[in-house]
C-alpha atoms as a PDB file:
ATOM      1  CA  UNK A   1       6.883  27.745  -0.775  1.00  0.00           C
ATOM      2  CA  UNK A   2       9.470  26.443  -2.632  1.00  0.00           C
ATOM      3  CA  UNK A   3       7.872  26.030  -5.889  1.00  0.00           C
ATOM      4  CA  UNK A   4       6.501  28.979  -5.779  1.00  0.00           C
ATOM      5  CA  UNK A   5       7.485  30.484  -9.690  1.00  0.00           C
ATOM      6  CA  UNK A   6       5.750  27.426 -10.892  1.00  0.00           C
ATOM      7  CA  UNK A   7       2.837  29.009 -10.902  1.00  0.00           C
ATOM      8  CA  UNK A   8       3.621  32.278 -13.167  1.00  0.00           C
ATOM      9  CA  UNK A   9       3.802  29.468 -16.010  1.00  0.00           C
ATOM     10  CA  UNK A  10       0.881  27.132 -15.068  1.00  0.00           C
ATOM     11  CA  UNK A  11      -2.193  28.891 -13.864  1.00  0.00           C
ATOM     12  CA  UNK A  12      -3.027  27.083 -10.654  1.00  0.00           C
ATOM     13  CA  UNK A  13      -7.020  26.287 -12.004  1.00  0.00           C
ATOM     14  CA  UNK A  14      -5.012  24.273 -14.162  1.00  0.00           C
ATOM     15  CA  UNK A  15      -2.399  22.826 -12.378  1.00  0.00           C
ATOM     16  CA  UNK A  16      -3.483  21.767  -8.983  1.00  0.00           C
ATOM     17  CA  UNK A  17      -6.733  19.729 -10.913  1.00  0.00           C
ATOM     18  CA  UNK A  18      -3.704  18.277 -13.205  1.00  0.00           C
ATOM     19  CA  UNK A  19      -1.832  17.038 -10.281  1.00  0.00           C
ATOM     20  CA  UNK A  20      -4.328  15.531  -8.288  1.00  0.00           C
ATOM     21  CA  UNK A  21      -5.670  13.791 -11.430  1.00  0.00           C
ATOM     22  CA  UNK A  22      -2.092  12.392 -11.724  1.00  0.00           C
ATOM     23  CA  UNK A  23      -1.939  11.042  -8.147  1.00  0.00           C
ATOM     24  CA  UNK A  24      -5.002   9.461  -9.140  1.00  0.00           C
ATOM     25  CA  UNK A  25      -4.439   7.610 -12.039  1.00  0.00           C
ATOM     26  CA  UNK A  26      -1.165   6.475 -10.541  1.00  0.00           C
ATOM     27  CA  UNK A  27      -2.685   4.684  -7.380  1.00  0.00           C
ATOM     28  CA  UNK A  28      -5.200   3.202  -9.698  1.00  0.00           C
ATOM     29  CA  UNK A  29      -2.500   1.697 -11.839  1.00  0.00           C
ATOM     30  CA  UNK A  30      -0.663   0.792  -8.975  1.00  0.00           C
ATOM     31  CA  UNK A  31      -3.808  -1.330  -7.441  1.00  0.00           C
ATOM     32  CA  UNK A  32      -5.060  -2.392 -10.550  1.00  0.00           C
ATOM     33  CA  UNK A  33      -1.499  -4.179 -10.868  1.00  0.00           C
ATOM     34  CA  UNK A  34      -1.464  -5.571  -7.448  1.00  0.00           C
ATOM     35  CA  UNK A  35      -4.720  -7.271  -8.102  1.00  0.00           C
ATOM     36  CA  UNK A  36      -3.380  -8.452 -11.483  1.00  0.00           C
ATOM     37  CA  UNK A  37       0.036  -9.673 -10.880  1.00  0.00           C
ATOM     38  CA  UNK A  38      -0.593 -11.338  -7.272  1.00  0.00           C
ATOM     39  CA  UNK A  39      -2.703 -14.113  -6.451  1.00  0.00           C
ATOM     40  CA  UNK A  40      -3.188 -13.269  -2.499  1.00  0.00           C
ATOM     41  CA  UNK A  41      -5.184 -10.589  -3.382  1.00  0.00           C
ATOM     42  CA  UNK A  42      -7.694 -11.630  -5.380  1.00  0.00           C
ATOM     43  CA  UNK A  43      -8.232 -14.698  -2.749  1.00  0.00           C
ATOM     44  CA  UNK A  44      -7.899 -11.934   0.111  1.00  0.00           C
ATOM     45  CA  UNK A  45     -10.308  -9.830  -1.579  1.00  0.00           C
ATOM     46  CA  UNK A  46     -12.993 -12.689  -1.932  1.00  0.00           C
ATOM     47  CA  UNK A  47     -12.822 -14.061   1.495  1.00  0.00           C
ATOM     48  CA  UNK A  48     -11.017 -17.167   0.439  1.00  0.00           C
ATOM     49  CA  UNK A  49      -8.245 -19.327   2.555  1.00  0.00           C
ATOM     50  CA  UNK A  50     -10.443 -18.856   6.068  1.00  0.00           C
ATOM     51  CA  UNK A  51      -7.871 -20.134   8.559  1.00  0.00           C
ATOM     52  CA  UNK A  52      -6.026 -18.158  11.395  1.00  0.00           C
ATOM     53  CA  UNK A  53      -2.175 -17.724  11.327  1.00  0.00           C
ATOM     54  CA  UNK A  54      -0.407 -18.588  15.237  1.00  0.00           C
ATOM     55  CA  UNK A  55       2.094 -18.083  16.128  1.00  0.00           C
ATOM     56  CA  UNK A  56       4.658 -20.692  17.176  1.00  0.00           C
ATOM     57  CA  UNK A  57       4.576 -22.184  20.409  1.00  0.00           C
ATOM     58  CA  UNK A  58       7.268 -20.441  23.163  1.00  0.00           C
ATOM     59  CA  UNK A  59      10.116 -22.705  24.279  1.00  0.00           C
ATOM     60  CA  UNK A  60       9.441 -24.979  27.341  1.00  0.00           C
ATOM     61  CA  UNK A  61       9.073 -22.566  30.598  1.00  0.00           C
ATOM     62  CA  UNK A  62      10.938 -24.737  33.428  1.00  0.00           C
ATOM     63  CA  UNK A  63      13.911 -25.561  30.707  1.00  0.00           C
ATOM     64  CA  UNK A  64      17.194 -23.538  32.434  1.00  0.00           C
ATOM     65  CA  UNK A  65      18.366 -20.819  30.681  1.00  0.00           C
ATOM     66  CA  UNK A  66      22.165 -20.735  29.960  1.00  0.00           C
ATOM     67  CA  UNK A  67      23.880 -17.831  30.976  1.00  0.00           C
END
């Protein structure tokens, strides 16, 4: 383990909890802006805009291809 001496300065009962709080908070934050900041979200999130992307149509099939 790399970090290995961390833990003779933080007791792991404290640190691992401490950590995975952190991760926590910081994907919350980072969603919580998403939804904020963007508009495609919130109208993704509430079922809005119901149409289906296509894709475009292929080229013509009998048209020669150039070599």
């Amino acid at each position: 383990m790399i970090y290995s001496k961390m833990w003779c300065v933080v007791k792991p009962a404290v640190g691992i909890p401490v950590f995975i709080a952190a991760v926590a908070i910081s994907s919350f934050s980072v969603h919580l802006a998403l939804t904020l900041n963007t508009t495609w979200v919130k109208t993704f999130l509430n079922g809005g805009s119901q149409t289906v992307a296509t894709a475009p149509a292929p080229a013509a099939a009998d048209a020669p291809v150039k070599k």
